[in-house]
Protein backbone atom coordinates (compact mmCIF):
# COMPACT_ATOMS: atom_id res chain seq x y z
CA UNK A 1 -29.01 189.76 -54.69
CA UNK A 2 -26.11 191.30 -52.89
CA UNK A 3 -22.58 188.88 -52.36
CA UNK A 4 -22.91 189.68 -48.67
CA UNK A 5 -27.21 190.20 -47.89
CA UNK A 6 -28.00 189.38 -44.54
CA UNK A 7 -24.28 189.25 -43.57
CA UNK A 8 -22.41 190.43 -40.78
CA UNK A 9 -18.77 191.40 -40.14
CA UNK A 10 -16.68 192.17 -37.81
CA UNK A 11 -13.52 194.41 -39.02
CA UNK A 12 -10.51 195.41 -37.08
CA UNK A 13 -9.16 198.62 -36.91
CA UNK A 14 -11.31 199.83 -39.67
CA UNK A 15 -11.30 203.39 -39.04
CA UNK A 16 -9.00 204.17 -41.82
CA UNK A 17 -6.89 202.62 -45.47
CA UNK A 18 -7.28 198.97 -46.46
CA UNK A 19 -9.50 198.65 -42.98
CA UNK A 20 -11.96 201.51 -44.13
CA UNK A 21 -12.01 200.19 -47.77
CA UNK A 22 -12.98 196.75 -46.68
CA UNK A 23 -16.08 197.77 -44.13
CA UNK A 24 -17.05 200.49 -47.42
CA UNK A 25 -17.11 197.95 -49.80
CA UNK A 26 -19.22 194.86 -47.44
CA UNK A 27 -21.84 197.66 -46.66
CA UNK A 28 -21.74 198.08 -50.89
CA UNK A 29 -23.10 194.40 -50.82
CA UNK A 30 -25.21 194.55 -48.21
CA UNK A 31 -23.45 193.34 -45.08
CA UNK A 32 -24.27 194.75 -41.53
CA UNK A 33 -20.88 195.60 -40.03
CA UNK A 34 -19.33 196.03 -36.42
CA UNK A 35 -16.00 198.49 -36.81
CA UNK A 36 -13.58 198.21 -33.83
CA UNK A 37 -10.33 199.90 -33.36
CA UNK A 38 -8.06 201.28 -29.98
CA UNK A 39 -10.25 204.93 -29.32
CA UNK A 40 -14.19 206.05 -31.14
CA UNK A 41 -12.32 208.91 -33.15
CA UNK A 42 -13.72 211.40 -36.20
CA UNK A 43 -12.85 208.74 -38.51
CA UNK A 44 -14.26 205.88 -37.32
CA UNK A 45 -17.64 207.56 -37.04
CA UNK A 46 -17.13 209.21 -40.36
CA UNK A 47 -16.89 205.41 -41.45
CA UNK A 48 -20.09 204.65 -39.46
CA UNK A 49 -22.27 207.52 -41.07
CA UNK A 50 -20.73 206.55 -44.40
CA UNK A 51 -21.87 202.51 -43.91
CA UNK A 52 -25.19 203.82 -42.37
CA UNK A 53 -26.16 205.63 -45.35
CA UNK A 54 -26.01 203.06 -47.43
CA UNK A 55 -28.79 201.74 -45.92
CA UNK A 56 -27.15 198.73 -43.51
CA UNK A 57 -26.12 198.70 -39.80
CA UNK A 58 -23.19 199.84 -38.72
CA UNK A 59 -21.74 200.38 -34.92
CA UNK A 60 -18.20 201.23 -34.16
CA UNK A 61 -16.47 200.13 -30.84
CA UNK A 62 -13.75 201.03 -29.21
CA UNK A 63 -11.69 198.02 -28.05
CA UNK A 64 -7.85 196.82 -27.54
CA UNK A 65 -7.35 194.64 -30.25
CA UNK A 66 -4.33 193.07 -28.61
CA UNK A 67 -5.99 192.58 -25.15
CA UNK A 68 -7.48 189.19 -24.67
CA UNK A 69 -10.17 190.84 -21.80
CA UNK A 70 -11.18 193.68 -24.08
CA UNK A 71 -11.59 191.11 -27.24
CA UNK A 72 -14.12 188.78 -25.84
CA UNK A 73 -16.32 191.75 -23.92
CA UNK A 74 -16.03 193.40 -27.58
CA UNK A 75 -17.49 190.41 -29.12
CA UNK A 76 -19.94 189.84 -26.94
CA UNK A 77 -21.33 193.47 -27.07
CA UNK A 78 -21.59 193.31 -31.25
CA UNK A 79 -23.18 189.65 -30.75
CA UNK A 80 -25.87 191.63 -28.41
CA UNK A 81 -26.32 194.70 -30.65
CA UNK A 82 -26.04 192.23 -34.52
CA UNK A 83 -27.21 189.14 -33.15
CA UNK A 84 -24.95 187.20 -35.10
CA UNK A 85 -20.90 187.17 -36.79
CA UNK A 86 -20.03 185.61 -40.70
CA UNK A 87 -17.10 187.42 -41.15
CA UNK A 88 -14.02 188.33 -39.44
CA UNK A 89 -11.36 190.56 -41.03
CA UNK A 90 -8.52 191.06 -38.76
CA UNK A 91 -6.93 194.17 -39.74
CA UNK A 92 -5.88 196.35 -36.57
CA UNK A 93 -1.69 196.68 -37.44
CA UNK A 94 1.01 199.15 -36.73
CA UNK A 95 4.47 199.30 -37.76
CA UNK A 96 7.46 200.65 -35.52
CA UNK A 97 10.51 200.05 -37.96
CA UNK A 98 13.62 199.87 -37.15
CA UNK A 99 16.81 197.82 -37.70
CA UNK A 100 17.17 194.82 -35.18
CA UNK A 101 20.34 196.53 -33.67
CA UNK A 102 18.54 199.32 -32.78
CA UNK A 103 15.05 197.93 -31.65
CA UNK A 104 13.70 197.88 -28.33
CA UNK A 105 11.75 194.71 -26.39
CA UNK A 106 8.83 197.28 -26.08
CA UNK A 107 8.65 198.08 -29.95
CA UNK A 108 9.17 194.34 -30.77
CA UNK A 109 6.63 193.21 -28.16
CA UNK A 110 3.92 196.42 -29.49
CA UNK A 111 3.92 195.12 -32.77
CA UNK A 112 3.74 191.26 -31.82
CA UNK A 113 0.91 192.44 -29.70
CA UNK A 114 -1.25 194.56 -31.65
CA UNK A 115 -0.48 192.65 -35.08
CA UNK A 116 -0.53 189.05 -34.38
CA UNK A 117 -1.80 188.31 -30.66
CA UNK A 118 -4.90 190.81 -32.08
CA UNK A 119 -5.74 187.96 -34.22
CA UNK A 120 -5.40 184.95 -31.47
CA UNK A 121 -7.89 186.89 -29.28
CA UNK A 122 -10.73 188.17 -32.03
CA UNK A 123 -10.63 184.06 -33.89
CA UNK A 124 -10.68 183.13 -30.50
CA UNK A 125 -13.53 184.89 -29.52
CA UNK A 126 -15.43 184.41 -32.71
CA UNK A 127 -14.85 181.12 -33.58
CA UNK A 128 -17.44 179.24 -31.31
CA UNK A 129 -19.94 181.46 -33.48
CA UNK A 130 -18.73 180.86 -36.59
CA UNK A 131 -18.51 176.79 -35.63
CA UNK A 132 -21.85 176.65 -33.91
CA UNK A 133 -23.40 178.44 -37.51
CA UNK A 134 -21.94 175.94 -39.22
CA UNK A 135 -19.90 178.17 -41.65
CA UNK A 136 -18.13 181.46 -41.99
CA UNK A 137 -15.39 183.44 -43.61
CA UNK A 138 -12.14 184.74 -41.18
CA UNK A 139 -9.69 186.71 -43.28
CA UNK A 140 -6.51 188.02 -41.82
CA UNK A 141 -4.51 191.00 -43.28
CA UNK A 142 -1.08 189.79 -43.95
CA UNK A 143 1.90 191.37 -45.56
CA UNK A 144 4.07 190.66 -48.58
CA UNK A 145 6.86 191.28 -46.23
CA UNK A 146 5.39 188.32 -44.25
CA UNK A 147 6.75 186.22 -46.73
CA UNK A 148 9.45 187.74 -47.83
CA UNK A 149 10.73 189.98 -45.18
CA UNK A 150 12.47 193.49 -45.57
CA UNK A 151 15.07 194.77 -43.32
CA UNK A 152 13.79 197.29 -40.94
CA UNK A 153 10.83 195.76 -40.42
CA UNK A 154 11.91 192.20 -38.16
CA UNK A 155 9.35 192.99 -35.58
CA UNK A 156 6.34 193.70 -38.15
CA UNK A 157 7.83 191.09 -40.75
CA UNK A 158 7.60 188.56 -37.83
CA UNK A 159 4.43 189.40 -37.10
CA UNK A 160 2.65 189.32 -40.41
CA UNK A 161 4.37 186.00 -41.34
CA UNK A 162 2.95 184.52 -37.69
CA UNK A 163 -0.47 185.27 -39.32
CA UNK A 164 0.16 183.62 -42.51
CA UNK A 165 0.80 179.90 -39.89
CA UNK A 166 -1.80 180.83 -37.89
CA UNK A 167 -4.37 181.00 -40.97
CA UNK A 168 -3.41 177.61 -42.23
CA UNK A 169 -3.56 175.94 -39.26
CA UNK A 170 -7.16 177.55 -38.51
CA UNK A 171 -7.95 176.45 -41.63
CA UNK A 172 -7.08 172.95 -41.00
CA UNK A 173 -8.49 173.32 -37.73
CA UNK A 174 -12.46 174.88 -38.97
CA UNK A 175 -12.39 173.58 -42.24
CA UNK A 176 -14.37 170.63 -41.08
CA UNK A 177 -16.87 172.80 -39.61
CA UNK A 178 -17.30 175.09 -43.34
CA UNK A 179 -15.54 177.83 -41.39
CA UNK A 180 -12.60 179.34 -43.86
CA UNK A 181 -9.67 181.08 -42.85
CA UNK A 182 -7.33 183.33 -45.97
CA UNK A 183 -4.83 185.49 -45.36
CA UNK A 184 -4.45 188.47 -47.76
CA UNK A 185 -0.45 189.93 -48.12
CA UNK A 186 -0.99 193.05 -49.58
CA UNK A 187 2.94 195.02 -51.21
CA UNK A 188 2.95 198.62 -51.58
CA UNK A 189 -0.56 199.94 -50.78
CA UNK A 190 -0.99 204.09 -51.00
CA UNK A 191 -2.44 204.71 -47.51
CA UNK A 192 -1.85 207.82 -44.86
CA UNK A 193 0.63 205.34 -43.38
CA UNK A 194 2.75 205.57 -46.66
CA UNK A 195 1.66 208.83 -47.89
CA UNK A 196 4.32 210.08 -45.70
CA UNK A 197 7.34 208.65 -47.36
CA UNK A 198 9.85 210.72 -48.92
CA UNK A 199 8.95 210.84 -52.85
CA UNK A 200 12.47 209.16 -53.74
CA UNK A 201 11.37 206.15 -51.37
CA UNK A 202 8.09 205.75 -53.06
CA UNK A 203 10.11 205.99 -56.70
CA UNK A 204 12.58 203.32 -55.29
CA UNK A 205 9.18 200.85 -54.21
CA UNK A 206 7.37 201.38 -57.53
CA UNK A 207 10.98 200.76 -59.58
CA UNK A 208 9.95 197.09 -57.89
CA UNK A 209 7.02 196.47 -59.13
CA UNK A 210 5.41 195.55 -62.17
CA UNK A 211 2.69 196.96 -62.64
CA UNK A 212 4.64 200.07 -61.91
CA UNK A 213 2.47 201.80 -58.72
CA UNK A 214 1.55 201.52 -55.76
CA UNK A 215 -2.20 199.87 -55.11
CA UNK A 216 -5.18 201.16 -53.44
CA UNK A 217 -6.95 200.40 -50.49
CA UNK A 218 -10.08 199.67 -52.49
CA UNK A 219 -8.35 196.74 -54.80
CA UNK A 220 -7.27 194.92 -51.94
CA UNK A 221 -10.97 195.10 -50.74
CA UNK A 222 -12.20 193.68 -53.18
CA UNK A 223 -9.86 190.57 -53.04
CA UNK A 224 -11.57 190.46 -49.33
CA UNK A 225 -14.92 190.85 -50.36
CA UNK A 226 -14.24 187.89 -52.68
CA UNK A 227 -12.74 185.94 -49.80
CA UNK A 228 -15.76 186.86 -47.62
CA UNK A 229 -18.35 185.81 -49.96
CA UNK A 230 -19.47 182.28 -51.59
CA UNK A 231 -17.45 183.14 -54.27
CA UNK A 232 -14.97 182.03 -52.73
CA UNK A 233 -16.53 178.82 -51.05
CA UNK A 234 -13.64 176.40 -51.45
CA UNK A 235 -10.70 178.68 -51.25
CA UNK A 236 -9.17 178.23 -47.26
CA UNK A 237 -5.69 178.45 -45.87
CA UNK A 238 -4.30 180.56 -48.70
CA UNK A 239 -2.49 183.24 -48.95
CA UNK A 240 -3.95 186.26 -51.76
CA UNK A 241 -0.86 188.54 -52.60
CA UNK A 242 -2.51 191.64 -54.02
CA UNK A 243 1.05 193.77 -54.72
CA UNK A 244 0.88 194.43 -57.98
CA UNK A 245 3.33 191.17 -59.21
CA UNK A 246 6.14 192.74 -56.39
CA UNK A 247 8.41 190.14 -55.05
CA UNK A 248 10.65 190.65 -51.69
């Protein structure tokens, strides 16, 4: 039997990278899955088709992640057209770096918004689901900057470290109820986002890490298809680097 049979997940801005990888490799163990991100582009019905043909239901939606209003409506459409949630992966993250002295209130508010208020409204909405079940699995994509930070990057290091409190004290909160809460902090991860680094950059990341590269979308996947199975039945409130032994 597949880890996931009979499953369903929801996963955040899963149109493309570590997002994309994660709804691939749940549909690879049978789950059912419900893709949201900001606009229904190419990519995020490429990733339907791709799900689809593998033989398990798939619907992508096009929601605001960081809007409280568009969250629960969201939810409530994928709990009309699945029927049922086990899984949460929020996911849905951008980046607008810059050093403090330079950023704005709008690009430190964005970020907050769409990183870490994104995962307030979808365990929000979810979580009366998951509790009335009896059990579930909410994962939240962290950062290894979340708990180390990295200048350049206060707004998004800020943001990714609130997620890493909030999952504990979800944890603490759910646990009683069988519903677990992770965080995953992934390091240097090759996606389109960092695809478009200078080489020398990319040279100077590796340099820090020891296993010498950068990781792929599809190993930190499977550290949250672990997390979202019953592999991984008394695991909750932790925090899963996958970056390769890198330290910040």
């Amino acid at each position: 039997m597949k880890l996931l049979e009979g499953k369903t997940a929801i996963v955040t801005g899963a149109a493309r990278g570590i997002g994309k990888a994660i709804a691939l490799a749940f549909a690879e163990e049978g789950a059912n899955v419900a893709i949201t991100d900001l606009n229904i582009s190419e990519n995020s019905l490429e990733v339907e088709r791709q799900l689809g043909a593998m033989g398990v239901k798939c619907k992508v939606y096009a929601s605001d992640a960081s809007n409280f209003t568009d969250t629960e409506k969201v939810v409530e459409q994928i709990m009309n057209d699945f029927g049922t949630v086990d899984i949460l992966v929020n996911n849905a993250g951008i980046t607008m770096d810059t050093l403090l002295l330079r950023m704005t209130e709008q690009q430190w508010d964005t970020v907050i918004n769409v990183n870490l208020k994104s995962v307030f409204n979808f365990t929000k909405a979810v979580q009366r689901i998951l509790i009335k079940k009896q059990g579930g699995s909410i994962i939240n994509m962290s950062s290894v900057v979340g708990v180390g930070g990295n200048a350049g990057q206060a707004n998004y290091s800020a943001s990714k470290a609130g997620m890493i409190g909030f999952t504990k004290s979800i944890a603490m909160e759910l646990g009683s109820r069988n519903v677990r809460c992770n965080a995953i902090a992934p390091g240097f991860i090759i996606t389109e986002m960092t695809n478009k680094l200078p080489e020398d950059v990319k040279k100077v990341w590796e340099e820090k890490i020891p296993l010498k590269r950068g990781g792929t979308p599809e190993e930190v996947a499977k550290v949250a298809l672990f997390l979202a199975s019953d592999l991984s039945s008394y695991v909750t409130g932790q925090v899963i680097g996958v970056c390769g032994g890198m330290r910040t």
